[in-house]
N, C-alpha and C. Protein backbone atom coordinates (compact mmCIF):
# COMPACT_ATOMS: atom_id res chain seq x y z
N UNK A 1 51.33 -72.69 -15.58
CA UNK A 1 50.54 -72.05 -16.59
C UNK A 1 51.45 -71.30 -17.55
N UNK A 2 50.90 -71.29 -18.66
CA UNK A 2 51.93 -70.75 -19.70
C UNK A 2 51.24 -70.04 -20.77
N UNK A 3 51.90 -68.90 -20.52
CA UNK A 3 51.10 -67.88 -21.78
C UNK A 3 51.46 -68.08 -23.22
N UNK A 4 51.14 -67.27 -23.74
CA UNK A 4 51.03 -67.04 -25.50
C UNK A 4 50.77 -65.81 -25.54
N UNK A 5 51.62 -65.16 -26.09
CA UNK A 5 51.98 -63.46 -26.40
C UNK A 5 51.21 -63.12 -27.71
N UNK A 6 50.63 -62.76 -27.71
CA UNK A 6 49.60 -61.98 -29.24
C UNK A 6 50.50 -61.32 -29.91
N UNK A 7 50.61 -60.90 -31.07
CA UNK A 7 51.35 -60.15 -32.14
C UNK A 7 51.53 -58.69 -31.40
N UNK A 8 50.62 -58.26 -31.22
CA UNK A 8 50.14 -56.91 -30.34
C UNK A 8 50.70 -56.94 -28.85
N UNK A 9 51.21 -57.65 -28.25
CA UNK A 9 52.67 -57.41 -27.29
C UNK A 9 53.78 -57.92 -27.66
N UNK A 10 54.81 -57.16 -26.95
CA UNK A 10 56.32 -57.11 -27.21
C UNK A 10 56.72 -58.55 -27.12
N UNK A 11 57.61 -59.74 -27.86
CA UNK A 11 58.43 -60.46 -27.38
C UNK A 11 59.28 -60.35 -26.19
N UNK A 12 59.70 -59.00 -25.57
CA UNK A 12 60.11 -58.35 -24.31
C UNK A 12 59.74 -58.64 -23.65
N UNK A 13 58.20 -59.02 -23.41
CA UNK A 13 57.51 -58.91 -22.52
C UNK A 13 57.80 -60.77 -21.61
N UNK A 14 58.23 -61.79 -22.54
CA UNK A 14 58.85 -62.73 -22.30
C UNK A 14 59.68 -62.79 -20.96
N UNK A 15 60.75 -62.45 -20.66
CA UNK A 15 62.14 -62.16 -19.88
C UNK A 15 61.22 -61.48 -18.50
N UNK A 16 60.63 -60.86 -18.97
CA UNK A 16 59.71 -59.94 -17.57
C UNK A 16 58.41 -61.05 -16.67
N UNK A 17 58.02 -62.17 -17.45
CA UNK A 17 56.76 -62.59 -16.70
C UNK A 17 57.37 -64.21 -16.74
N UNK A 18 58.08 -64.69 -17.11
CA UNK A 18 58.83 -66.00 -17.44
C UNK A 18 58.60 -67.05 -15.89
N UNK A 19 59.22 -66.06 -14.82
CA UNK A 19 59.43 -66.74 -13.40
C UNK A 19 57.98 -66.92 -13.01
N UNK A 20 57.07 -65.99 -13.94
CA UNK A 20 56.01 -66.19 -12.60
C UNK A 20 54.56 -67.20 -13.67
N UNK A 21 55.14 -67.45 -14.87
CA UNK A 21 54.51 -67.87 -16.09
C UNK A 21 55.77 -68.89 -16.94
N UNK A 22 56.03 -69.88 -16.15
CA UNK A 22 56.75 -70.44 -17.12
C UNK A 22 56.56 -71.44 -18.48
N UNK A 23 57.22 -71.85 -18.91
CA UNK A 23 57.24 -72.06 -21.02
C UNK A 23 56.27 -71.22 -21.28
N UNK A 24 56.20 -69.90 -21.43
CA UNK A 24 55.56 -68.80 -22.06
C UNK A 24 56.26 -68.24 -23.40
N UNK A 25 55.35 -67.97 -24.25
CA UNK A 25 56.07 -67.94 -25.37
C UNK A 25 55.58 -66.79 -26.31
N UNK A 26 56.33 -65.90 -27.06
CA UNK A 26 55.76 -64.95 -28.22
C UNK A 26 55.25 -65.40 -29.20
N UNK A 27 53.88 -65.50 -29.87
CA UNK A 27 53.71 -65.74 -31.13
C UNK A 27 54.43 -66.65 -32.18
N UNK A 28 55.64 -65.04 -32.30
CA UNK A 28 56.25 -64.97 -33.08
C UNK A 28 57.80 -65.98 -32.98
N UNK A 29 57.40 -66.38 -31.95
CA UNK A 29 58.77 -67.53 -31.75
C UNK A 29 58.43 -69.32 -32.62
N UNK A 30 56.82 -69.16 -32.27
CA UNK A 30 55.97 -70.53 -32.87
C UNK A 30 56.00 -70.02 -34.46
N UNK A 31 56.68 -69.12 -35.10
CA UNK A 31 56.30 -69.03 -36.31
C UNK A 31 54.48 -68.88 -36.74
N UNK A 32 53.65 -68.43 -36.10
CA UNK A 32 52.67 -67.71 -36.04
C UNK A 32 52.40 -66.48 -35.87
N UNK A 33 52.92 -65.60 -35.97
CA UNK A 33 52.51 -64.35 -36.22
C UNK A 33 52.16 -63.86 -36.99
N UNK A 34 51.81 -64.83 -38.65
CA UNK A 34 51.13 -64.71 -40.10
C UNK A 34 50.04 -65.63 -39.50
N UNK A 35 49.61 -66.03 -38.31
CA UNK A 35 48.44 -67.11 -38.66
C UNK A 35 47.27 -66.40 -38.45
N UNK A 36 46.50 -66.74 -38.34
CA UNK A 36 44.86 -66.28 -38.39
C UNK A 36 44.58 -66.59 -36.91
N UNK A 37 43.63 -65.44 -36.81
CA UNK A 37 43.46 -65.94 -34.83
C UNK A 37 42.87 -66.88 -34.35
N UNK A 38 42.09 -67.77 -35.82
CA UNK A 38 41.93 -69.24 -35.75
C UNK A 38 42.71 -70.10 -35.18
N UNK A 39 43.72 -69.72 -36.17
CA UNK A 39 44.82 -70.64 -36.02
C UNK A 39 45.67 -70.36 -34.78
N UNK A 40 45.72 -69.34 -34.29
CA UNK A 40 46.47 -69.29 -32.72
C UNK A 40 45.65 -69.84 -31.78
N UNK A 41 44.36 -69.71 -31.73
CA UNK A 41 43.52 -69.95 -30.96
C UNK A 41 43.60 -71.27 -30.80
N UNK A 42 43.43 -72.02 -31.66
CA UNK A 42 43.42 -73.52 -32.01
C UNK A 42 44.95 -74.08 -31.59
N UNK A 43 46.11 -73.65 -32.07
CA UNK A 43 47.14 -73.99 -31.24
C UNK A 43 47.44 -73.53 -30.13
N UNK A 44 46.69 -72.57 -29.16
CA UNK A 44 46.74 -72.74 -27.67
C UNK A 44 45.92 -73.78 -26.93
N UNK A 45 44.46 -73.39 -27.78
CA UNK A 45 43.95 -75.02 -27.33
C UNK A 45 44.35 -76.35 -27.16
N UNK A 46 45.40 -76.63 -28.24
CA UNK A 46 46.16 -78.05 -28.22
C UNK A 46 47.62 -78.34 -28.02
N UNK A 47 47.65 -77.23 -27.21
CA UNK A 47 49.15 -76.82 -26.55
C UNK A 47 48.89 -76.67 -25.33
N UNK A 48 47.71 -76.38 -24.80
CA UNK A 48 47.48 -76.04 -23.42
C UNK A 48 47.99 -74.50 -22.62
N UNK A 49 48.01 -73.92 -24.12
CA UNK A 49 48.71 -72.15 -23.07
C UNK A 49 47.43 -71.38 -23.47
N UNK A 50 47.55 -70.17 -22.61
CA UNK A 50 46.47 -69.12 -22.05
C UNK A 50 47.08 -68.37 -22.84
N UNK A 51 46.27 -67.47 -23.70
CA UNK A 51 46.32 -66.11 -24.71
C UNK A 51 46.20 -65.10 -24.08
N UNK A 52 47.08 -64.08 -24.36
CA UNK A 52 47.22 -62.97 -23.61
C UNK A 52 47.25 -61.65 -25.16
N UNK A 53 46.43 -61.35 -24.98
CA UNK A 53 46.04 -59.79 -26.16
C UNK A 53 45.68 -58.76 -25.68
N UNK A 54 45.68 -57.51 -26.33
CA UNK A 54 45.07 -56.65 -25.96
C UNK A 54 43.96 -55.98 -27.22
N UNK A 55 43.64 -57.70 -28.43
CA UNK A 55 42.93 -57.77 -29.53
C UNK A 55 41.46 -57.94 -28.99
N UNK A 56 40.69 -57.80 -28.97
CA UNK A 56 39.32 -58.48 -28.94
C UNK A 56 38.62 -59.88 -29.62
N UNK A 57 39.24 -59.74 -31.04
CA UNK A 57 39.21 -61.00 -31.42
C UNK A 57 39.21 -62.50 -31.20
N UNK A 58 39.99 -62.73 -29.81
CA UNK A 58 39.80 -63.91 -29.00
C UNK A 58 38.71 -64.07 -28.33
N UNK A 59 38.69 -62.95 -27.56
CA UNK A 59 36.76 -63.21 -27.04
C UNK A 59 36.19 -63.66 -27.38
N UNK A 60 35.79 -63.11 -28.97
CA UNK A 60 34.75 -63.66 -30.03
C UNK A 60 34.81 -65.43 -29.99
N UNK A 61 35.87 -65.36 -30.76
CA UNK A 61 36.50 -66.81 -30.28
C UNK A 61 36.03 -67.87 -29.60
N UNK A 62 36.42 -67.51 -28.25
CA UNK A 62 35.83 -68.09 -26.72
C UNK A 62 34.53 -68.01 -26.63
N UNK A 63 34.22 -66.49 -26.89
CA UNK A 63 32.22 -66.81 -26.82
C UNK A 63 31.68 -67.95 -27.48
N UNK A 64 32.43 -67.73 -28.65
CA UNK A 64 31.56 -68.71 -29.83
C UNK A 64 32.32 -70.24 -29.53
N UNK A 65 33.32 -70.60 -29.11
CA UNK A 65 33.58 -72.12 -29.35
C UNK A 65 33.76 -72.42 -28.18
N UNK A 66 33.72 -71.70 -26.59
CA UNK A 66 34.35 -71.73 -25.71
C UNK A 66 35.52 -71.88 -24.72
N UNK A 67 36.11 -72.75 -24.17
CA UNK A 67 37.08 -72.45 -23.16
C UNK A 67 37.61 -73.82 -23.28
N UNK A 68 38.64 -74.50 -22.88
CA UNK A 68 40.03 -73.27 -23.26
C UNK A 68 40.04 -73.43 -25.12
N UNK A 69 40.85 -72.26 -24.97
CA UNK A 69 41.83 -71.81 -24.16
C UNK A 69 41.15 -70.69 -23.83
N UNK A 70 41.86 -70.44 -22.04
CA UNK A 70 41.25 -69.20 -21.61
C UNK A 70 41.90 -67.88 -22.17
N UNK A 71 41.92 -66.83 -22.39
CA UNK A 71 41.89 -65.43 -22.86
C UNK A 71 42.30 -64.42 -21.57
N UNK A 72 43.24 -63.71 -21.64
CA UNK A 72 43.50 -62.78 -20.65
C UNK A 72 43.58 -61.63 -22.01
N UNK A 73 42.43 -60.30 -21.71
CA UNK A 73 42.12 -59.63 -22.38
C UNK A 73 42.90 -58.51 -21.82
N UNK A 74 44.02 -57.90 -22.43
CA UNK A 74 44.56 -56.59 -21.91
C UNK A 74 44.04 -55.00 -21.91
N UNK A 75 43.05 -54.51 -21.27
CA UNK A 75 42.51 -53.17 -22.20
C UNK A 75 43.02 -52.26 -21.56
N UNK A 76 44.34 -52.22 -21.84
CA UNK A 76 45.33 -51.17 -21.08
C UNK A 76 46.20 -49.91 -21.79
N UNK A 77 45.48 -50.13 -22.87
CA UNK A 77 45.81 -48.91 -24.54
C UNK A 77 47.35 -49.50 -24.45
N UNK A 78 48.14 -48.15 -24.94
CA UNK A 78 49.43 -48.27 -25.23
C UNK A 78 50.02 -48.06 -24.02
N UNK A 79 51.20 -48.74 -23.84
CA UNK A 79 51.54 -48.78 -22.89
C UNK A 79 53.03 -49.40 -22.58
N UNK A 80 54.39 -49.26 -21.81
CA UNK A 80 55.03 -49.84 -22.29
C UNK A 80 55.28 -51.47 -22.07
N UNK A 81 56.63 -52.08 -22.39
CA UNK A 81 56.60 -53.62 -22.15
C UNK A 81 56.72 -53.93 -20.77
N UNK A 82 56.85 -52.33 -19.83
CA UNK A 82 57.88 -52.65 -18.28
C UNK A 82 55.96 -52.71 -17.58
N UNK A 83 55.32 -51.96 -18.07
CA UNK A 83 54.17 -51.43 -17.52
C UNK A 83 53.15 -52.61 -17.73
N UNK A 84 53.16 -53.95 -19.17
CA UNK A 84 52.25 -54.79 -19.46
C UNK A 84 53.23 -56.07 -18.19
N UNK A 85 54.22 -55.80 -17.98
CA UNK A 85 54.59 -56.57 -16.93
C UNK A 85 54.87 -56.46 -15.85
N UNK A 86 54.45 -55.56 -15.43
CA UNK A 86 54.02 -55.53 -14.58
C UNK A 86 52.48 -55.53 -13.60
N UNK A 87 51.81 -55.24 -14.62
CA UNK A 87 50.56 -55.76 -14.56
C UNK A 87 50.25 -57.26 -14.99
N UNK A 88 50.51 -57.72 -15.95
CA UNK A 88 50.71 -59.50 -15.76
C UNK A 88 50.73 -59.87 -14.55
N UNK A 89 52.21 -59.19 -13.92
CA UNK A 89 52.36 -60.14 -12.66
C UNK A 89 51.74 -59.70 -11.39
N UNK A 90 51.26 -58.19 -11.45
CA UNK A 90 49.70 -57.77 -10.23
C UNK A 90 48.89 -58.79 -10.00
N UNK A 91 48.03 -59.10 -11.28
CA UNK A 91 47.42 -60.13 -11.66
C UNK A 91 47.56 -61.50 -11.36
N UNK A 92 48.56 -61.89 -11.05
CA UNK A 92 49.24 -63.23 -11.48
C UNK A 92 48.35 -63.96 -10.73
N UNK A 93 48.26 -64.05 -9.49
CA UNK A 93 47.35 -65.05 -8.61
C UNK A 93 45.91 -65.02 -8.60
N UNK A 94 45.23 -63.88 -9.23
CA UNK A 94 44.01 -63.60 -9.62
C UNK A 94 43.75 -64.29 -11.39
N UNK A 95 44.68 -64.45 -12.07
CA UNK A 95 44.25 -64.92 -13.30
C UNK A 95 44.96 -66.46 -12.72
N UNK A 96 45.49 -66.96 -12.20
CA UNK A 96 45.80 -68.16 -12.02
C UNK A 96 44.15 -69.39 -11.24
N UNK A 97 43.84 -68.15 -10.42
CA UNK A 97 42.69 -68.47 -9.61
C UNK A 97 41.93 -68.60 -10.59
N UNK A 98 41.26 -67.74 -11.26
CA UNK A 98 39.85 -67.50 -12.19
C UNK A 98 40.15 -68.89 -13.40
N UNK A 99 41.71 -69.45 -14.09
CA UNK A 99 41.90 -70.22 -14.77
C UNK A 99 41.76 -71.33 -14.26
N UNK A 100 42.16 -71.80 -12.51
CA UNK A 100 41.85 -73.28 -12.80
C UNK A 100 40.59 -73.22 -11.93
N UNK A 101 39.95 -71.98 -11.33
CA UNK A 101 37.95 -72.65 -11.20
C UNK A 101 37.47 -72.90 -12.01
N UNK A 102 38.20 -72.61 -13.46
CA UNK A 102 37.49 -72.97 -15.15
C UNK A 102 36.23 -72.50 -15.28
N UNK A 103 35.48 -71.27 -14.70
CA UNK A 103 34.10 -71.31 -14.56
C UNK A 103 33.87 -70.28 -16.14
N UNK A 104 35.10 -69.44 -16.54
CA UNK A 104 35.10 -68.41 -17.22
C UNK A 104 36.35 -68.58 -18.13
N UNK A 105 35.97 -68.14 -19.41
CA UNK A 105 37.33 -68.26 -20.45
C UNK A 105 38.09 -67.06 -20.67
N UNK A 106 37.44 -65.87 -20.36
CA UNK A 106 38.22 -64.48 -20.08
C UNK A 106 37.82 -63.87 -19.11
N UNK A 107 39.64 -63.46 -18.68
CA UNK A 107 40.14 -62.80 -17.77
C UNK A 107 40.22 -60.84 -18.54
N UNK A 108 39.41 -60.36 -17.75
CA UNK A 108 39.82 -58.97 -18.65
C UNK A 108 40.52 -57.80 -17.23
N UNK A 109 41.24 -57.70 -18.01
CA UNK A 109 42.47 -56.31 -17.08
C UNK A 109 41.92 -54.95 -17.51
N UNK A 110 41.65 -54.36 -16.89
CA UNK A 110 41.31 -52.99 -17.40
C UNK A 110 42.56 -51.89 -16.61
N UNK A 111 43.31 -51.22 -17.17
CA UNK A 111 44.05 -50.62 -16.95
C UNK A 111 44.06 -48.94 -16.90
């Protein structure tokens, strides 16, 4: 499984969740971090990676067009890059589970 980093987390956060999430990628490495959350949305869909934000905007998204790509919703305020990865990887076998029963397109973390 392989994430997709939202504008709104660190590229940092890469190096920290890599082993347990591999070809995971920042945004901003795909040259999307000017795109519209259309347009990310739509290239995780046809890339096959899971969105990871702490935007709401993907929800919407998912409600309205559905799944995938699935959505891991961060609502963990500010916080640092050591602290969002470490919660990623709390998570890890619980959002891995909930992604391939496919029953649900977001995963929400409440922190």
């Amino acid at each position: 499984m392989k994430l997709l980093l939202d504008q709104n987390l660190s590229y940092r956060l890469i190096p920290k969740v890599i082993d347990e999430f591999p070809e995971s990628v920042h945004i901003a490495a795909l040259h999307l971090d000017t795109a519209s959350d259309f347009d990310v949305w739509k290239y995780a869909k046809e890339n096959g990676f899971v969105i990871v934000s702490k935007d709401s905007d993907f929800n919407e998204l998912t409600t309205y067009y559905g799944f995938p790509p699935h959505i891991i919703w961060l609502r963990i305020g500010n916080s640092s890059v050591e602290n969002n990865g470490e919660i990623l990887l709390k998570h890890a076998l619980r959002i891995k589970a909930i992604i391939e029963a496919n029953e649900t397109g977001i995963i929400e973390i409440i922190g």
